[in-house]
N, C-alpha and C. Protein backbone atom coordinates (compact mmCIF):
# COMPACT_ATOMS: atom_id res chain seq x y z
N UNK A 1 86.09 173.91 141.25
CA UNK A 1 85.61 175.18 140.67
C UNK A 1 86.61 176.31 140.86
N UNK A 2 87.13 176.49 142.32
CA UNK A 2 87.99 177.72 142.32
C UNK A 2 89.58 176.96 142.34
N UNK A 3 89.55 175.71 141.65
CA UNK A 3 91.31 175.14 141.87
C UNK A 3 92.22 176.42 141.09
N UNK A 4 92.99 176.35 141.32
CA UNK A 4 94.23 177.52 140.85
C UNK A 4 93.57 178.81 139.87
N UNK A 5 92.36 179.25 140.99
CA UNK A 5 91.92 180.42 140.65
C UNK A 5 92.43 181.35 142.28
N UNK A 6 93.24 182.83 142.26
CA UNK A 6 93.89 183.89 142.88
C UNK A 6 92.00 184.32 143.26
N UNK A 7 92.59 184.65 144.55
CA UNK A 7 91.21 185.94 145.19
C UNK A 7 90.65 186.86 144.62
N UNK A 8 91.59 187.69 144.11
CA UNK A 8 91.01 188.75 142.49
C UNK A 8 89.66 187.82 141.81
N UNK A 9 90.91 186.33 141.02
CA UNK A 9 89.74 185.67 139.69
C UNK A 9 88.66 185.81 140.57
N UNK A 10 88.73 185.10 142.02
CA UNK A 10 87.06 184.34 142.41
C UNK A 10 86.45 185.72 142.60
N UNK A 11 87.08 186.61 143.23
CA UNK A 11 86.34 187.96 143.35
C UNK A 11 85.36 188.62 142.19
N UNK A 12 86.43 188.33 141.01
CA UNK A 12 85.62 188.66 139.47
C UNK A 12 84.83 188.13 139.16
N UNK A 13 84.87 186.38 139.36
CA UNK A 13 83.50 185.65 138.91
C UNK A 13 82.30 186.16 139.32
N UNK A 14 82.14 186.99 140.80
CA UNK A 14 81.15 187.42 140.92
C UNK A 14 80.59 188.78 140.57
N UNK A 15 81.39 189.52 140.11
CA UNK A 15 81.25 190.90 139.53
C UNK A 15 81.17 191.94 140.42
N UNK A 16 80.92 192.92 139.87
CA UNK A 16 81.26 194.25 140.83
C UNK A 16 80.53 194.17 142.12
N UNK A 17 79.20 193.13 142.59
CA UNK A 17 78.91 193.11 143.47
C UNK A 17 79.66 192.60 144.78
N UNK A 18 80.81 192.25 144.44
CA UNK A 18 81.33 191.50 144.86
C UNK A 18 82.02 192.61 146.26
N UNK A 19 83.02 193.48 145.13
CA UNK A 19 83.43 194.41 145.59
C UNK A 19 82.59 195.47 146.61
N UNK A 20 81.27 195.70 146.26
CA UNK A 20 80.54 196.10 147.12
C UNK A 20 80.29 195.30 148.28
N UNK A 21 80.51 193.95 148.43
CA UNK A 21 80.63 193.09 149.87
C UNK A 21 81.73 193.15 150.91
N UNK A 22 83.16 193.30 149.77
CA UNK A 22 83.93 193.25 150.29
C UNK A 22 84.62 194.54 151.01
N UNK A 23 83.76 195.60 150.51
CA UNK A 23 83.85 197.15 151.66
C UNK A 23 83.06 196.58 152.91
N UNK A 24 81.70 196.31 152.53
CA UNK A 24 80.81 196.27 153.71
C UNK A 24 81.63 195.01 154.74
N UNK A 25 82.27 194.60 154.09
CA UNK A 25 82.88 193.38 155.28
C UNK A 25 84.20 194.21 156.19
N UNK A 26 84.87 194.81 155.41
CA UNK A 26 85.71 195.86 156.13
C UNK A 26 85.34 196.69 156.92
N UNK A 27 84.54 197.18 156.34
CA UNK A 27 84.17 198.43 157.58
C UNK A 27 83.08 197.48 158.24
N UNK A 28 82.39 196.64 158.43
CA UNK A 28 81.17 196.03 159.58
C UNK A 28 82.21 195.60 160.57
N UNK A 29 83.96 194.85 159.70
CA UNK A 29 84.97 194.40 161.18
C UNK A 29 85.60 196.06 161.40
N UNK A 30 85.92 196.58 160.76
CA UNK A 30 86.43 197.92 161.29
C UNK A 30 85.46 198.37 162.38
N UNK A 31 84.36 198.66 162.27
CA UNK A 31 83.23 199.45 163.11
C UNK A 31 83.06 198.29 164.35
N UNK A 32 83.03 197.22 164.36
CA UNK A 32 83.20 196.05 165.40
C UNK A 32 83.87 196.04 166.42
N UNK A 33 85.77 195.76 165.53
CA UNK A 33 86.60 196.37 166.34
C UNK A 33 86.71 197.36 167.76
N UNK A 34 86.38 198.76 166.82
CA UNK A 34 85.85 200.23 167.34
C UNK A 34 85.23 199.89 168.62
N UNK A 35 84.15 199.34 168.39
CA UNK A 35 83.01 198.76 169.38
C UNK A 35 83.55 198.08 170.73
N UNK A 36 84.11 197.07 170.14
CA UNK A 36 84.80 196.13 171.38
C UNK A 36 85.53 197.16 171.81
N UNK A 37 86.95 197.83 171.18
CA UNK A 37 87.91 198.64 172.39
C UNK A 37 87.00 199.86 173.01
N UNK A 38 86.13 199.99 172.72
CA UNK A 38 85.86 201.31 173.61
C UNK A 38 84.65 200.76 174.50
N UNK A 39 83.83 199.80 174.11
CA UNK A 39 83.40 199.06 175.37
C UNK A 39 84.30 198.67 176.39
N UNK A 40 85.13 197.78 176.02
CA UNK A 40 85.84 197.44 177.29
C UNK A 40 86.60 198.60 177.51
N UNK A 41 86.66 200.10 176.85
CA UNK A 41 87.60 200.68 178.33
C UNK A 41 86.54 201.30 179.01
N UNK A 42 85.32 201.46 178.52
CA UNK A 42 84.86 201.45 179.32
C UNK A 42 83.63 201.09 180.22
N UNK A 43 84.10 199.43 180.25
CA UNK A 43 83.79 198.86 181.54
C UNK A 43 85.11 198.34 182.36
N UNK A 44 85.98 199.24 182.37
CA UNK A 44 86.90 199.15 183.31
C UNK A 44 86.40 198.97 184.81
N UNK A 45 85.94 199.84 185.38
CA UNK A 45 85.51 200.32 186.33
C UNK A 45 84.01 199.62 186.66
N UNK A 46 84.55 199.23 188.01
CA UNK A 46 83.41 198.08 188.61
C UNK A 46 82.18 198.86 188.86
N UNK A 47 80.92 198.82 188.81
CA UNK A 47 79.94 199.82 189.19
C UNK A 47 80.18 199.47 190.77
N UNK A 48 80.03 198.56 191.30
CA UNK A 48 79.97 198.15 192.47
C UNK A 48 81.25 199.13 194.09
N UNK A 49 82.19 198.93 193.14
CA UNK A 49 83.73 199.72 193.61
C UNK A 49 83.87 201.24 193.32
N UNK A 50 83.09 200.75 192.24
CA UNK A 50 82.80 203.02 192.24
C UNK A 50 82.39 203.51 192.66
N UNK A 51 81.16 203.06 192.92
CA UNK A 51 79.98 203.80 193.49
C UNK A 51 80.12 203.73 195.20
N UNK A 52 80.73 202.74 195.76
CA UNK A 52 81.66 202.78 197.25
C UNK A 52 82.46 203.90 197.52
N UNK A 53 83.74 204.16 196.40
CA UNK A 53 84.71 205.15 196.43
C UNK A 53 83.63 206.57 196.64
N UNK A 54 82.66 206.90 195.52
CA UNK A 54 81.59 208.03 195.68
C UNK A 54 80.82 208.12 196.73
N UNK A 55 80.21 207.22 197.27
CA UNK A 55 79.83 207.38 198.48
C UNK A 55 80.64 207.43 199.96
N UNK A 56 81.62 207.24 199.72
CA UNK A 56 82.78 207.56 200.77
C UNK A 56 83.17 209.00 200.38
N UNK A 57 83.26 208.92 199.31
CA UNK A 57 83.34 210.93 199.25
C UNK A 57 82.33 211.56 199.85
N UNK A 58 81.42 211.13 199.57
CA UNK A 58 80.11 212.25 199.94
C UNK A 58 79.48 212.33 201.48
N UNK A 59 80.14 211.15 201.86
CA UNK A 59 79.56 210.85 203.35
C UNK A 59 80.70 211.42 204.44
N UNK A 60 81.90 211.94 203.67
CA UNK A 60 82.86 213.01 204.23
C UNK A 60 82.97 214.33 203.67
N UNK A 61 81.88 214.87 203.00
CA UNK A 61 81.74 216.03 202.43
C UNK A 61 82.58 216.21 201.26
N UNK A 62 83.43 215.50 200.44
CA UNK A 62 84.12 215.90 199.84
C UNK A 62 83.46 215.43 198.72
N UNK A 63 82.98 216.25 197.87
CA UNK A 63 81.91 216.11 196.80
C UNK A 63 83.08 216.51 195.51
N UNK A 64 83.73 217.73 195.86
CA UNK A 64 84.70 217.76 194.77
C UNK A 64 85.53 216.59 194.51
N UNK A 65 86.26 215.72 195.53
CA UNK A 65 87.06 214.81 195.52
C UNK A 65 85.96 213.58 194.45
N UNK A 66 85.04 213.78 194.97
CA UNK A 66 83.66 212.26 193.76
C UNK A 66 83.72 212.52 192.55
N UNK A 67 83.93 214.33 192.62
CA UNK A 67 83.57 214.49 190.79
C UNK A 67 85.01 214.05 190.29
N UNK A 68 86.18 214.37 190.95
CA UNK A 68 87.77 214.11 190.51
C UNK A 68 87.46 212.63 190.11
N UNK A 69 87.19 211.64 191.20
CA UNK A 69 86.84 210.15 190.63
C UNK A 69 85.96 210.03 189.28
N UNK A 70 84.73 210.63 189.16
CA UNK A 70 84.36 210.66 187.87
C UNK A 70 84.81 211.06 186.78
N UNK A 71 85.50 212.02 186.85
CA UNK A 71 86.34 212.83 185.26
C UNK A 71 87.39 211.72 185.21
N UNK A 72 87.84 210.65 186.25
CA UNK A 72 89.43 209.91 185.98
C UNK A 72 89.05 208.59 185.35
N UNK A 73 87.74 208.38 185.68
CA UNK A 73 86.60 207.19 184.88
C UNK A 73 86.14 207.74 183.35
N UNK A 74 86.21 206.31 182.61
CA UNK A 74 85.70 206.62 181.19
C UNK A 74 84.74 205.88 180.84
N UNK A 75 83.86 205.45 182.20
CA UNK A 75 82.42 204.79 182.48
C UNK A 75 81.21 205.80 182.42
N UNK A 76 80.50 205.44 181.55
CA UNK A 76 79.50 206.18 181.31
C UNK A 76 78.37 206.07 182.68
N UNK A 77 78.74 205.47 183.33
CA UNK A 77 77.99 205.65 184.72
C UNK A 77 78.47 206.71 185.72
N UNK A 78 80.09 206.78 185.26
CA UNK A 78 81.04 208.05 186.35
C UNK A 78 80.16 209.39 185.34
N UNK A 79 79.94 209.54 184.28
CA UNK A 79 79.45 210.55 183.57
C UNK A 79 78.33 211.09 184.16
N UNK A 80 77.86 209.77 184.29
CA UNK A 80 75.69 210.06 185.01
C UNK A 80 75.99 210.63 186.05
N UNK A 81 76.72 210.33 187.42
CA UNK A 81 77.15 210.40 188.56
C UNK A 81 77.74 211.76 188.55
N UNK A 82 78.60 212.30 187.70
CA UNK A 82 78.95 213.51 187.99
C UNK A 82 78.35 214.47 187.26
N UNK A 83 77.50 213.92 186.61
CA UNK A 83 76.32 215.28 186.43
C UNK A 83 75.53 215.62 187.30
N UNK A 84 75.24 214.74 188.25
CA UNK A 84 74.39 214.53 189.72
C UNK A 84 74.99 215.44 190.83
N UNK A 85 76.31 215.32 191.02
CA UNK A 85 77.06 215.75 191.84
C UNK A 85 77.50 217.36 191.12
N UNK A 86 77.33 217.70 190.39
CA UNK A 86 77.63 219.31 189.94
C UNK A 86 76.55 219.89 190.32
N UNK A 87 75.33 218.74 191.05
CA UNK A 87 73.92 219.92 191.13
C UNK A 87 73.66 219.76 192.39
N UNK A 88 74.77 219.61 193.13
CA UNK A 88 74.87 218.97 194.71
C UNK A 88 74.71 220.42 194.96
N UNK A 89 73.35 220.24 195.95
CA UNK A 89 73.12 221.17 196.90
C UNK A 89 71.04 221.85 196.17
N UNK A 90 70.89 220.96 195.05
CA UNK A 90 69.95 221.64 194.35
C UNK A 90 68.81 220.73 194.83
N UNK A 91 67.29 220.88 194.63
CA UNK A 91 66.41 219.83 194.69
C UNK A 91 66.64 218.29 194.07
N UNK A 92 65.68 217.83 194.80
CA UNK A 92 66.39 216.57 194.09
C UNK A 92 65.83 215.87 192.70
N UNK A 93 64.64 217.14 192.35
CA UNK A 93 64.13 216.93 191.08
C UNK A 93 65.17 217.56 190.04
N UNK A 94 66.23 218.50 190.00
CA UNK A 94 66.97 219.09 189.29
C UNK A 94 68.02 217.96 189.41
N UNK A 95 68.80 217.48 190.67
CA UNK A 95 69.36 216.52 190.27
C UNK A 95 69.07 215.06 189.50
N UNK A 96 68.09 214.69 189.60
CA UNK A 96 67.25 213.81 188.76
C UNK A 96 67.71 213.95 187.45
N UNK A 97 66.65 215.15 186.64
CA UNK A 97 66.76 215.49 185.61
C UNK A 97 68.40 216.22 184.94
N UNK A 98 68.93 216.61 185.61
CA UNK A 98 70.48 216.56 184.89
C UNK A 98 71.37 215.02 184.59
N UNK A 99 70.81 214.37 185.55
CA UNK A 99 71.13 213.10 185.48
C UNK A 99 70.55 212.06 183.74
N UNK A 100 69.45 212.29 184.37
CA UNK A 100 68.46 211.60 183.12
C UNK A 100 68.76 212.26 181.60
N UNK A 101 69.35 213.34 181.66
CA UNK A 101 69.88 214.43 180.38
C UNK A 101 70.90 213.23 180.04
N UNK A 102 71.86 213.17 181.13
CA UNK A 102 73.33 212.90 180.92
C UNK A 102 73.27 211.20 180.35
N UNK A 103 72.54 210.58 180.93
CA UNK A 103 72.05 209.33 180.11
C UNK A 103 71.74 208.92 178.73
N UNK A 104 70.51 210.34 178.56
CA UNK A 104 70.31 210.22 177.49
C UNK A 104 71.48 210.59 175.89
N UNK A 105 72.47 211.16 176.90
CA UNK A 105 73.73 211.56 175.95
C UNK A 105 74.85 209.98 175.81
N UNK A 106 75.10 209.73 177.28
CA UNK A 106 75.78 208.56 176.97
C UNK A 106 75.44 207.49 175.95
N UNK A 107 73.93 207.65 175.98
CA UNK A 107 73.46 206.24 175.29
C UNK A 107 73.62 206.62 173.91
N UNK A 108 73.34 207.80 173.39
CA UNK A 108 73.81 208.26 171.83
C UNK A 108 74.63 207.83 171.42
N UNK A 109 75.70 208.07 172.60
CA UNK A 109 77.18 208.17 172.30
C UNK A 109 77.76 206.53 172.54
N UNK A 110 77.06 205.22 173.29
CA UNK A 110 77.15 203.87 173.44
C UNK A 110 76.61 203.36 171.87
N UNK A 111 75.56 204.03 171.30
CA UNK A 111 74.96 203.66 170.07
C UNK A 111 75.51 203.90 168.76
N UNK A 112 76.54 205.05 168.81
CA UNK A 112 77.51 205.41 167.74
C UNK A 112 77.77 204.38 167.00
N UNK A 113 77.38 204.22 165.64
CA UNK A 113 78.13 203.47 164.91
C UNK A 113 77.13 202.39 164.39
N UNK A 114 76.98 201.61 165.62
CA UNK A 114 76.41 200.64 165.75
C UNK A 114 74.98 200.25 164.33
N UNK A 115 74.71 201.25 164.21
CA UNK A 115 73.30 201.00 163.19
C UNK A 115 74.19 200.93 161.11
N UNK A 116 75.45 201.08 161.29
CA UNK A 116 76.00 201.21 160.15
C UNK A 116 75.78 199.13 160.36
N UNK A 117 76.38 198.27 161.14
CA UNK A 117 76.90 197.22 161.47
C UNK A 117 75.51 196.48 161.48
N UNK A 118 74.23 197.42 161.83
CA UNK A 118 73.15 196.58 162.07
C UNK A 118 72.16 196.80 160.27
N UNK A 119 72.96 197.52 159.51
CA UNK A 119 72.37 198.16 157.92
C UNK A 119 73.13 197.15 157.45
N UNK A 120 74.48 196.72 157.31
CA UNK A 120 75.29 195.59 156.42
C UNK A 120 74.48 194.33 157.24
N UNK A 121 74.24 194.24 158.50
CA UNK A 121 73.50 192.68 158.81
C UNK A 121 72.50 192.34 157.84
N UNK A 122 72.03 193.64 157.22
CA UNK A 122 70.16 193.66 156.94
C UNK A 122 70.34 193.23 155.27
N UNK A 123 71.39 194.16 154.91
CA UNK A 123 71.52 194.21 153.57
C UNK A 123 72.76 193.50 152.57
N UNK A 124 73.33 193.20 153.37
CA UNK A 124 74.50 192.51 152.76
C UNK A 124 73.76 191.05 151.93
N UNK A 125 72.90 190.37 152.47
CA UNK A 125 72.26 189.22 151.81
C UNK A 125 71.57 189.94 150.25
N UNK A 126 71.11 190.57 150.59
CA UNK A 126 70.23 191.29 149.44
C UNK A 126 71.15 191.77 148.33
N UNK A 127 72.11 192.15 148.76
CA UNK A 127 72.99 192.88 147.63
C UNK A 127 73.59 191.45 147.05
N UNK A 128 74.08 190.30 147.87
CA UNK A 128 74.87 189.00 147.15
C UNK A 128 73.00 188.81 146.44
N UNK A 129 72.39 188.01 146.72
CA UNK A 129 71.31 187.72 146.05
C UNK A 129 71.38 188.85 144.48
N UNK A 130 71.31 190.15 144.33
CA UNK A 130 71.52 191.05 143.36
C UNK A 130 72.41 190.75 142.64
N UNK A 131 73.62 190.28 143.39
CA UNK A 131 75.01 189.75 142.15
C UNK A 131 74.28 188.46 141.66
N UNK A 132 73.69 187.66 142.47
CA UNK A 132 73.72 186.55 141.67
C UNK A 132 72.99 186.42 140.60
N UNK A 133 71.73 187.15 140.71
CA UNK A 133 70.61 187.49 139.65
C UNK A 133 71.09 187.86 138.27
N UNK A 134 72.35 189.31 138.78
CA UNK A 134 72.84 189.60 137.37
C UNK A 134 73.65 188.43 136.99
N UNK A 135 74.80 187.59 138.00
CA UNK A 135 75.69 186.69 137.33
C UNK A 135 74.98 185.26 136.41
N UNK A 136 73.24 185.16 136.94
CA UNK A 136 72.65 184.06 136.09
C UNK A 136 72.13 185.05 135.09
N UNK A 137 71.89 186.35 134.91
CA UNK A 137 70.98 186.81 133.57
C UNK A 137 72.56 186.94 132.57
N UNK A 138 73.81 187.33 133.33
CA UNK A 138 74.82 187.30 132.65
C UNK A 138 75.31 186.22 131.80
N UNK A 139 75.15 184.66 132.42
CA UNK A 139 75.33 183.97 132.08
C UNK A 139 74.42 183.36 130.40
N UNK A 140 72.86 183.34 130.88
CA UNK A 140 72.15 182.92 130.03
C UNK A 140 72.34 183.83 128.63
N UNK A 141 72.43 185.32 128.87
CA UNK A 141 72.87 186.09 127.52
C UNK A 141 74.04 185.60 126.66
N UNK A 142 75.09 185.07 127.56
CA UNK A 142 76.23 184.72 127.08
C UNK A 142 75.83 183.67 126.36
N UNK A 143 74.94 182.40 127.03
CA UNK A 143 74.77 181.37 125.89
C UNK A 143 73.85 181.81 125.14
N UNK A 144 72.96 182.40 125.08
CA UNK A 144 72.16 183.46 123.61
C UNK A 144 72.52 184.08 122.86
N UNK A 145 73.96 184.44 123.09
CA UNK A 145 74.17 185.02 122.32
C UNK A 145 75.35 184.44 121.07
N UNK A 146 75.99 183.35 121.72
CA UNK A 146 76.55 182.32 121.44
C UNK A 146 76.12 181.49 120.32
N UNK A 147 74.87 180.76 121.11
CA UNK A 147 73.88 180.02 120.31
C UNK A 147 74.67 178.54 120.60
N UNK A 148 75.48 178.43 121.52
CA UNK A 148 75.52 177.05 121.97
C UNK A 148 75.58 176.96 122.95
N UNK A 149 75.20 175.66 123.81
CA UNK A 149 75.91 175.29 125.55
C UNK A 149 74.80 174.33 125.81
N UNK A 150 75.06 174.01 126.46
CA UNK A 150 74.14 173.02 127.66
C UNK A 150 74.20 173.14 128.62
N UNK A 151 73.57 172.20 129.47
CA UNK A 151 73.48 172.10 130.60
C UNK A 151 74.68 172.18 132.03
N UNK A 152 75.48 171.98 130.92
CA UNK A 152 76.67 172.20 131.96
C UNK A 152 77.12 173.49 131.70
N UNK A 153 76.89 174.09 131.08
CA UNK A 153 77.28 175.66 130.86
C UNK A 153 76.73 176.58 131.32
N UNK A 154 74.77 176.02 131.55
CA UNK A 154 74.16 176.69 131.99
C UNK A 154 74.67 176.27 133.84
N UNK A 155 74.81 175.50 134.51
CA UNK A 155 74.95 174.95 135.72
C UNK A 155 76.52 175.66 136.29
N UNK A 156 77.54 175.60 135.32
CA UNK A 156 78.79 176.75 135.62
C UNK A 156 78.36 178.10 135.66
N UNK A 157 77.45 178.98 134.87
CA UNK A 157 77.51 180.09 135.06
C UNK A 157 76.54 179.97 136.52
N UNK A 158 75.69 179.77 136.51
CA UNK A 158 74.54 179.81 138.10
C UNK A 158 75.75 179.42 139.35
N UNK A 159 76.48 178.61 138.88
CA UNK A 159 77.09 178.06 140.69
C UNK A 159 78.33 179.13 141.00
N UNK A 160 78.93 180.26 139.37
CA UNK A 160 79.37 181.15 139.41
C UNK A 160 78.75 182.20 140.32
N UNK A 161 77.78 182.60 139.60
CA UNK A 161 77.28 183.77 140.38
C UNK A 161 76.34 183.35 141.78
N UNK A 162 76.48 182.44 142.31
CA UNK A 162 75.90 182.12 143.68
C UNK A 162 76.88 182.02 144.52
N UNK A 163 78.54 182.42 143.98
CA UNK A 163 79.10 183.34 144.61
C UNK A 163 79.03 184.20 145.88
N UNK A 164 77.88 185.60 144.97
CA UNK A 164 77.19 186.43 145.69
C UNK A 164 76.64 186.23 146.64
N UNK A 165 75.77 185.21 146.38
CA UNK A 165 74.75 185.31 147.58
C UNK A 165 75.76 184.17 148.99
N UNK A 166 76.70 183.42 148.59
CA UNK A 166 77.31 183.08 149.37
C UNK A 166 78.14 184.17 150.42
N UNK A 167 79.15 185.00 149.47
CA UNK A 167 79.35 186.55 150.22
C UNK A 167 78.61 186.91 151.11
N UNK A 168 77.91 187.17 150.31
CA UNK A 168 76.42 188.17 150.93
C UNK A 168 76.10 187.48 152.73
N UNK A 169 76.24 186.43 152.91
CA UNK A 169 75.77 185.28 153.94
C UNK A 169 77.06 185.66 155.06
N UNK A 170 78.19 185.79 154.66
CA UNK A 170 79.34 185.46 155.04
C UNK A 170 79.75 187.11 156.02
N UNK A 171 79.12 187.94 154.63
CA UNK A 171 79.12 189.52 155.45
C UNK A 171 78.11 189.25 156.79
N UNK A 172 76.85 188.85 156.18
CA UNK A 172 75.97 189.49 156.92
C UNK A 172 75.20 188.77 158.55
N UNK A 173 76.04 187.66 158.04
CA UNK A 173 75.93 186.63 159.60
C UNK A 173 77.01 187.26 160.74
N UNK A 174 78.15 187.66 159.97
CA UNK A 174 79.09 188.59 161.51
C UNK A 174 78.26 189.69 162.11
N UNK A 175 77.90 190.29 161.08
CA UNK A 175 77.04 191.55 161.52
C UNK A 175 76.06 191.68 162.12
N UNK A 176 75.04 190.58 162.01
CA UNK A 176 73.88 190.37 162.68
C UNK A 176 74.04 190.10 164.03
N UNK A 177 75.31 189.08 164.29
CA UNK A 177 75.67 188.99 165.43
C UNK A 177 76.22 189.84 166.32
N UNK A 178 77.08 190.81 166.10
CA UNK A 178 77.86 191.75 166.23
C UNK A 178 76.73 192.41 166.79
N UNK A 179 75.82 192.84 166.14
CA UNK A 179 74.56 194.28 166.68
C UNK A 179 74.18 193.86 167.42
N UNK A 180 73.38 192.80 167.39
CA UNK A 180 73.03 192.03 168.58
C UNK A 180 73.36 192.00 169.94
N UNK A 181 75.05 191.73 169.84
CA UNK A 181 75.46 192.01 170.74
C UNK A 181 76.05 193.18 171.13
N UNK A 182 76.14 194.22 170.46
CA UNK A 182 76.44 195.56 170.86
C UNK A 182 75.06 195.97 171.33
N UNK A 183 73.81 195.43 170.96
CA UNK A 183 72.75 196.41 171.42
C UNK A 183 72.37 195.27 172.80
N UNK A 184 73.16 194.37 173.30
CA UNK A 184 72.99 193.88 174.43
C UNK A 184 73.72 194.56 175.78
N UNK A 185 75.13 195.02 175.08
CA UNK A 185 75.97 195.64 175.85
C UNK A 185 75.13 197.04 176.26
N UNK A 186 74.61 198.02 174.99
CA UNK A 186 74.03 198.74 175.64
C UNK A 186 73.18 198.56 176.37
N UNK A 187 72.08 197.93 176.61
CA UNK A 187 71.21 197.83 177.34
C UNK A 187 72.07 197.46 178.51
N UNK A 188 72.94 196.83 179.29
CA UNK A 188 73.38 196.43 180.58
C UNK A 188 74.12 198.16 180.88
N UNK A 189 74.99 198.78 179.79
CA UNK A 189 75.38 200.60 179.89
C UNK A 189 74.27 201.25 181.06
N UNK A 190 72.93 200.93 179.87
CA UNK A 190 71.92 201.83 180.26
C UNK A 190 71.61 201.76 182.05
N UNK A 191 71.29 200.05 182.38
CA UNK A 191 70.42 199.40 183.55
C UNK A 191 71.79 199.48 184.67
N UNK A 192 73.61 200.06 184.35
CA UNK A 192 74.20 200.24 185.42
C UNK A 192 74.10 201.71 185.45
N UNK A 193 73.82 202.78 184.50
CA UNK A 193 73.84 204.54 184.65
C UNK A 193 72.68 204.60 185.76
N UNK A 194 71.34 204.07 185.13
CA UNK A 194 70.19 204.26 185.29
C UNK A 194 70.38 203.48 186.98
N UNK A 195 70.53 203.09 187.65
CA UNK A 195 70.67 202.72 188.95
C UNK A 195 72.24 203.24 189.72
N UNK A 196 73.22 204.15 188.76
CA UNK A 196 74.15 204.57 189.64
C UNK A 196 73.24 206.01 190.11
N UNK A 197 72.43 206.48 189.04
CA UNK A 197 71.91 207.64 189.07
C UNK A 197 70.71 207.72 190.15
N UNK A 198 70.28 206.68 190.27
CA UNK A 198 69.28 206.38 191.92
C UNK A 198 69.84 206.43 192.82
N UNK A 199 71.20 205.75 192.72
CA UNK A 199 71.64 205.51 194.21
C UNK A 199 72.39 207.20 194.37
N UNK A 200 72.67 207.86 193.66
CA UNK A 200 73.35 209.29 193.63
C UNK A 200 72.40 210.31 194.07
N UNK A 201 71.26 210.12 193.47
CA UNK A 201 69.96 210.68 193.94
C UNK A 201 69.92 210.66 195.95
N UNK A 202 69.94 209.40 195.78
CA UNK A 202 70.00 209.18 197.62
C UNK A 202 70.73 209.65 198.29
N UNK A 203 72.05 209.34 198.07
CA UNK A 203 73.03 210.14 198.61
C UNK A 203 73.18 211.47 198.91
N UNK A 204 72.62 211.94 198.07
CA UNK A 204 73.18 213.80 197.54
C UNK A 204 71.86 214.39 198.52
N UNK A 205 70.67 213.85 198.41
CA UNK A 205 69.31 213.88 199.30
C UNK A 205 68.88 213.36 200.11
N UNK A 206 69.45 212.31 200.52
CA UNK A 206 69.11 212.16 202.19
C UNK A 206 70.20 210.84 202.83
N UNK A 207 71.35 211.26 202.00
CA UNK A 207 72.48 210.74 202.77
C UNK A 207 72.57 209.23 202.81
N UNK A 208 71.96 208.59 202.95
CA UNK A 208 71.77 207.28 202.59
C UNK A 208 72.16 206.55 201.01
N UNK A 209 72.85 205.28 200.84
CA UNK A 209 72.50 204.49 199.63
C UNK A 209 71.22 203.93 199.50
């Protein structure tokens, strides 16, 4: 079917829907990409080794020296942590709640993007299914209008435009996976902020981890 047919032809057999797959496949790996490098920089930083270095600050008074460790981190847990520590010296319900603010910002900012990657998972099938619909109503007009063909004419244009919905499969299986696992990563973001921000709580209020 596609022997010494160029990427363009097979692209055309399926029609302009085609082209509409082949953005959403660019930008779902573009936005992916994105995803992976700025996750891993930041989970550079061990929660385990950080939160040691911070509590060795604080258990020698040097609270400025913890926040220096947090601004040199691009861990959204050093973020939680040094919103905690700017309210050093306050109740420990104010440190709480600056904390729980600062969470609720990281996680916005862990979620960026992410729902463009989890919209092409959803819809990319639907739009190939749409090409293919038009590439079989395209087809059958063509032999109506003709006034000849058979069965094999009718069976070339359908395995033409199922194309689409092949696309469509090809976008939307990376993507599904992809969110998936970006909205797994966040959730582990959330469950290391959300327990650096307890143990910061302790510290800052009664000295203890």
């Amino acid at each position: 079917m596609f022997e010494g047919k160029t990427i363009v032809e097979i692209i055309n057999m399926g029609g302009f829907t085609m082209y509409i797959l082949l953005f959403c496949s660019v930008l779902s790996l573009g936005v992916m990409l994105a995803k992976l490098a700025s996750y891993r920089r930041k989970s550079r930083t061990g929660r385990v080794e950080f939160m040691a270095s911070i509590k060795s600050e604080i258990e020698k008074g040097a609270v400025a020296r913890a926040i220096a460790l947090c601004e040199a981190s691009a861990s959204p847990s050093a973020a939680v942590v040094r919103a905690g520590l700017k309210k050093h010296g306050h109740e420990e319900k104010i440190i709480s709640n600056a904390m729980e603010r600062e969470i609720m910002l990281e996680t916005v900012k862990l979620e960026e993007y992410t729902s463009i990657i989890g919209t092409i998972g959803n819809t990319a099938v639907y739009i190939g299914l749409f090409g293919t619909v038009l590439g079989i109503v395209r087809a059958f007009h063509n032999i109506s209008t003709i006034g000849t063909g058979g069965i094999s004419v009718v069976i070339g244009g359908v395995s033409e435009a199922l194309i689409c919905t092949a696309t469509g499969l090809m976008v939307a299986i990376p993507a599904v996976i992809g969110y998936n696992y970006f909205m797994k990563r966040v959730d582990t973001f959330v469950t290391e902020m959300e327990y650096c921000a307890s143990e910061t709580t302790d510290l800052l209020t009664t000295g203890k981890p």
